[in-house]
C-alpha atoms as a PDB file:
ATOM      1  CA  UNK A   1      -9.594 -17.639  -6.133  1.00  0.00           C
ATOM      2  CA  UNK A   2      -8.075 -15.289  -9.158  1.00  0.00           C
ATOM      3  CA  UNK A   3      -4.272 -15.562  -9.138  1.00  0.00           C
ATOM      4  CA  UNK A   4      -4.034 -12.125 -10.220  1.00  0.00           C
ATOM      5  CA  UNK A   5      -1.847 -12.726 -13.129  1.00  0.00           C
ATOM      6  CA  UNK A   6      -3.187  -9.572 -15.456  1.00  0.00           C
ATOM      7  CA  UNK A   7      -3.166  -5.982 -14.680  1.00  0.00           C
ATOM      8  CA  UNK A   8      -6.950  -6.089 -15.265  1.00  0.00           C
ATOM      9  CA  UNK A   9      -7.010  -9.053 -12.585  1.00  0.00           C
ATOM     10  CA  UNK A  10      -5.241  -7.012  -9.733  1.00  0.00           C
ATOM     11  CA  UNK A  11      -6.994  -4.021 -10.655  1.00  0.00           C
ATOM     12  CA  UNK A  12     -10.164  -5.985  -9.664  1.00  0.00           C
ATOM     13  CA  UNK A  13      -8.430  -7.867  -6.551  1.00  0.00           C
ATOM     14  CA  UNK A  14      -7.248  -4.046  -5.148  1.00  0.00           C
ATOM     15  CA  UNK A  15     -11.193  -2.975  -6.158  1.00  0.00           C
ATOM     16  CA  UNK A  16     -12.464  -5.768  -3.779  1.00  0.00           C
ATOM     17  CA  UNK A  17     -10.267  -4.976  -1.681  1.00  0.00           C
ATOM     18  CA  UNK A  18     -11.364  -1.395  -1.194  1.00  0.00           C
ATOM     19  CA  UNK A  19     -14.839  -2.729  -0.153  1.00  0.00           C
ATOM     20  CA  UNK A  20     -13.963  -4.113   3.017  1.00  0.00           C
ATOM     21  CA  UNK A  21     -12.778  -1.018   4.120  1.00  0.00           C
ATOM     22  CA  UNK A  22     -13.370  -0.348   7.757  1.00  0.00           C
ATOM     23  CA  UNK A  23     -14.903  -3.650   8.626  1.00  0.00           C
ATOM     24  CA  UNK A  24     -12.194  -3.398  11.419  1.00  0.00           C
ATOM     25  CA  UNK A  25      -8.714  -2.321  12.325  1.00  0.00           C
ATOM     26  CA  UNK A  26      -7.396  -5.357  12.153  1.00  0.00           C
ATOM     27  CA  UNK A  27      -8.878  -6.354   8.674  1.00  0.00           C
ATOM     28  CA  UNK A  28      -8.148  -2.635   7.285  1.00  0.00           C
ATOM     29  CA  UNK A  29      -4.189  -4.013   8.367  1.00  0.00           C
ATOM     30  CA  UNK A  30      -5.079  -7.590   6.420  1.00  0.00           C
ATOM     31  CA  UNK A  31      -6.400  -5.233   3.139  1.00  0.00           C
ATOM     32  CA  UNK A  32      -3.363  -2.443   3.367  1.00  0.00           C
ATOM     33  CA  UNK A  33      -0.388  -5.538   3.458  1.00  0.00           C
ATOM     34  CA  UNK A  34      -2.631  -6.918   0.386  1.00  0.00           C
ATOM     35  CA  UNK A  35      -2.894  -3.793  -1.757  1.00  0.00           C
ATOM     36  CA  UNK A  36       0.730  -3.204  -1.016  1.00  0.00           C
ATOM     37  CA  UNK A  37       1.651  -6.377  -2.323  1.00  0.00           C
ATOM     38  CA  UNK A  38      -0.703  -6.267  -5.000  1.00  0.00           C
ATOM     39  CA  UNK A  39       1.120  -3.030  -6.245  1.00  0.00           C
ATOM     40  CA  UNK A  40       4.253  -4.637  -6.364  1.00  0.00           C
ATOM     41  CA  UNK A  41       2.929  -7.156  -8.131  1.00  0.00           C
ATOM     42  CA  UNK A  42       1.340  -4.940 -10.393  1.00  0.00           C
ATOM     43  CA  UNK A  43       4.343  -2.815 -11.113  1.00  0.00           C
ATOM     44  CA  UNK A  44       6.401  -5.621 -11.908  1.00  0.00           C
ATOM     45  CA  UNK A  45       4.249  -6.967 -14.388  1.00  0.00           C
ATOM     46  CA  UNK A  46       4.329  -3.766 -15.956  1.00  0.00           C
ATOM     47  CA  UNK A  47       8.053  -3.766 -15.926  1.00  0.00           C
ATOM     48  CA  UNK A  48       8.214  -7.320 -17.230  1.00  0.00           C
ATOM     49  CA  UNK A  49      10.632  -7.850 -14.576  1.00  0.00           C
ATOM     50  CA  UNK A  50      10.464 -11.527 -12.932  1.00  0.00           C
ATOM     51  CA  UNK A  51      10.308 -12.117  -9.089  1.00  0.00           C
ATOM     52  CA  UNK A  52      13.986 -12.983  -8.823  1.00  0.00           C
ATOM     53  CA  UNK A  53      15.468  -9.773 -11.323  1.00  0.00           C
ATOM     54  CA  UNK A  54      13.338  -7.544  -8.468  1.00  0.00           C
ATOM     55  CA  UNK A  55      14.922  -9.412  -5.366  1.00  0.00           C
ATOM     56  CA  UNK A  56      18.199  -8.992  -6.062  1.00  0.00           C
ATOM     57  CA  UNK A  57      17.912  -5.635  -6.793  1.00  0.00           C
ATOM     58  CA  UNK A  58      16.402  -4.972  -3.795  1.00  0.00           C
ATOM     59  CA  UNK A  59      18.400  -7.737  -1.928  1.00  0.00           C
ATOM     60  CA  UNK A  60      15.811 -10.071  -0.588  1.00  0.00           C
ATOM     61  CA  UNK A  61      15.160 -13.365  -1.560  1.00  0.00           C
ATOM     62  CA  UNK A  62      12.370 -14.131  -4.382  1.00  0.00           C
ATOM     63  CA  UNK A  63      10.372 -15.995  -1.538  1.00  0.00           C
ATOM     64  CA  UNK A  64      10.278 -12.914  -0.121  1.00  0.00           C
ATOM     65  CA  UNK A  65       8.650 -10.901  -3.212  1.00  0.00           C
ATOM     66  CA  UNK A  66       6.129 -13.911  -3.411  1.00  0.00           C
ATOM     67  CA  UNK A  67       5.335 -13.010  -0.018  1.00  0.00           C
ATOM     68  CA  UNK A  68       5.018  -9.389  -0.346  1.00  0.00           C
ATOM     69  CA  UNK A  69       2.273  -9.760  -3.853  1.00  0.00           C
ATOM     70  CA  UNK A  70       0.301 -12.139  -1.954  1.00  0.00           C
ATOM     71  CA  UNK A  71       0.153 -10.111   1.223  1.00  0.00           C
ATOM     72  CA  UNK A  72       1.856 -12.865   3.450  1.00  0.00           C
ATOM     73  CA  UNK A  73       4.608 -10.134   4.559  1.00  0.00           C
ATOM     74  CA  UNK A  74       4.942  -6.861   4.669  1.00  0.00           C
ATOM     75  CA  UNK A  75       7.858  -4.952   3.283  1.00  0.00           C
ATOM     76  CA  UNK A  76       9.441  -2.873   5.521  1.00  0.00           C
ATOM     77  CA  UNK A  77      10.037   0.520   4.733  1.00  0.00           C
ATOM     78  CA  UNK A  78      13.620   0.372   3.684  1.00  0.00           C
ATOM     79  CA  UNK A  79      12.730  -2.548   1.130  1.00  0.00           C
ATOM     80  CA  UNK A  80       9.250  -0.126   0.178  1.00  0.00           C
ATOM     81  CA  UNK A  81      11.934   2.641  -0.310  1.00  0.00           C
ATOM     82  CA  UNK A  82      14.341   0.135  -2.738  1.00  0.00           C
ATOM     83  CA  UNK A  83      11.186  -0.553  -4.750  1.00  0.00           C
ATOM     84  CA  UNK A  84      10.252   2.474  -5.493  1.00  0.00           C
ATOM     85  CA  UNK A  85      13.649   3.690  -6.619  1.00  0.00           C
ATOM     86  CA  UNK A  86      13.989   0.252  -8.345  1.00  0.00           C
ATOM     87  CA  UNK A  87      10.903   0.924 -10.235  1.00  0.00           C
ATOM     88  CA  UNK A  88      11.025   4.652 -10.482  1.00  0.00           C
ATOM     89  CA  UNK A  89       7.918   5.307  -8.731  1.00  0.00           C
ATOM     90  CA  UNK A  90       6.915   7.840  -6.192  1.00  0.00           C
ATOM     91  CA  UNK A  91       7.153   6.395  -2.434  1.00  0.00           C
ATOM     92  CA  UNK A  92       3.408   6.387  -1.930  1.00  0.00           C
ATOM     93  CA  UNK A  93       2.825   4.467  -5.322  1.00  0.00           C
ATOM     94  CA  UNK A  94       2.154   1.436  -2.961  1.00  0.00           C
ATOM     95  CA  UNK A  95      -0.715   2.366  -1.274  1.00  0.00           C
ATOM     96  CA  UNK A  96      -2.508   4.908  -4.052  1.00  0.00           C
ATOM     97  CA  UNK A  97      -5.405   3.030  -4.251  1.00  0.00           C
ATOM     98  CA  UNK A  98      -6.400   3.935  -0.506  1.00  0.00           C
ATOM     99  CA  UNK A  99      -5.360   7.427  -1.033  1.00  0.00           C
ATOM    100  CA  UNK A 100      -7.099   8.085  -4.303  1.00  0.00           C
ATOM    101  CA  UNK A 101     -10.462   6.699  -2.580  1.00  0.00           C
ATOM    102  CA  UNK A 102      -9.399   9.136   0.238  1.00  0.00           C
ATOM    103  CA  UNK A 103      -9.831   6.052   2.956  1.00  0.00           C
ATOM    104  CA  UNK A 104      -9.446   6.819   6.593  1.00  0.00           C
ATOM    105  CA  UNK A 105      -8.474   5.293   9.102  1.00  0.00           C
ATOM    106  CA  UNK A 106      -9.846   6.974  12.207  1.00  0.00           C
ATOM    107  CA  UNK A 107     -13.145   7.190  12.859  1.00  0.00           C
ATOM    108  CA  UNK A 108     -14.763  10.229  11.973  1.00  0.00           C
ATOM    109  CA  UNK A 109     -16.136  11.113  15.288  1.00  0.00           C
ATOM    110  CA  UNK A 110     -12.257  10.734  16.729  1.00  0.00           C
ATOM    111  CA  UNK A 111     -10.974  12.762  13.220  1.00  0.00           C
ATOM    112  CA  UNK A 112     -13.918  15.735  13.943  1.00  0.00           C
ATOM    113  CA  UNK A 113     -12.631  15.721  17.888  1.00  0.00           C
ATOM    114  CA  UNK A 114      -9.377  16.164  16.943  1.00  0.00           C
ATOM    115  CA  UNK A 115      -9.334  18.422  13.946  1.00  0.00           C
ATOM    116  CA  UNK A 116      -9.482  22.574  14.568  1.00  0.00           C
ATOM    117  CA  UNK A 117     -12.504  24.242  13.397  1.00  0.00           C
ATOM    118  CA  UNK A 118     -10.526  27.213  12.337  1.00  0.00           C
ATOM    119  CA  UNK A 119      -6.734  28.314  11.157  1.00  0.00           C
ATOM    120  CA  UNK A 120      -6.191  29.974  13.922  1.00  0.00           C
ATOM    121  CA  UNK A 121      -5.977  27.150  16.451  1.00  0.00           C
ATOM    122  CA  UNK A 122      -3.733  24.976  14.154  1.00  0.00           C
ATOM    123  CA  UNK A 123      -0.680  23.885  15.157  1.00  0.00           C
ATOM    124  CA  UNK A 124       2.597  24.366  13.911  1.00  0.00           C
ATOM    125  CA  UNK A 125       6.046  22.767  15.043  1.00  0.00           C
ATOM    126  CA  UNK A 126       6.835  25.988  16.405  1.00  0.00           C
ATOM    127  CA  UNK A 127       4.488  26.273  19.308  1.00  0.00           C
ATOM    128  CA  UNK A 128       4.188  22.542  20.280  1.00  0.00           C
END
């Protein structure tokens, strides 16, 4: 098992990762929590900041941020929120791998039920 200790290395984990997409909902919970944590990982090496400098910034312990970069936990949003202002990096930074694939999450027949056909049967907050 790779220990993910380069950039290159979680690169390649978060690749593998993106495979198993949609094997099931459970597992696509198992690879988001992973990719998350992978991305923390990931920025922090880039930062050259060590577990502990990035816990007590973001006032956890550093068992905690060994959790989060091996996908044991999941940081809540609050603590995603403190990590990306710690790091100065968009919000969404943690899970841009699944959005730059453009992954979904619902099936396609439930996403094609549910989405209009044409503008003028969106809907709006103002006639909810």
């Amino acid at each position: 098992m790779k220990k993910n200790n380069t950039i290159e290395e979680i690169n390649t984990s978060i690749n593998n990762l993106l495979e198993e997409w949609n094997i099931s909902d459970e597992h696509n919970e198992k690879v988001v929590t992973h990719i998350i944590g992978l991305q923390i990982k990931k920025i922090r090496l880039i930062n050259k900041k060590t577990q502990t400098r990035v816990a007590r910034a973001v006032k956890v312990t550093f068992q905690q941020i060994q959790k989060y970069e091996k996908g044991s936990n999941l940081p809540n949003p609050i603590r995603l929120l403190a990590l990306s202002q710690y790091f100065k990096v968009p919000y969404h930074y943690f899970i841009k791998p699944i959005l730059d694939k453009e992954l979904t999450i619902l099936a396609q027949s439930y996403y094609n039920k549910y989405q209009p056909n044409n503008t003028e049967e969106k809907f709006s907050i103002y006639n909810l």
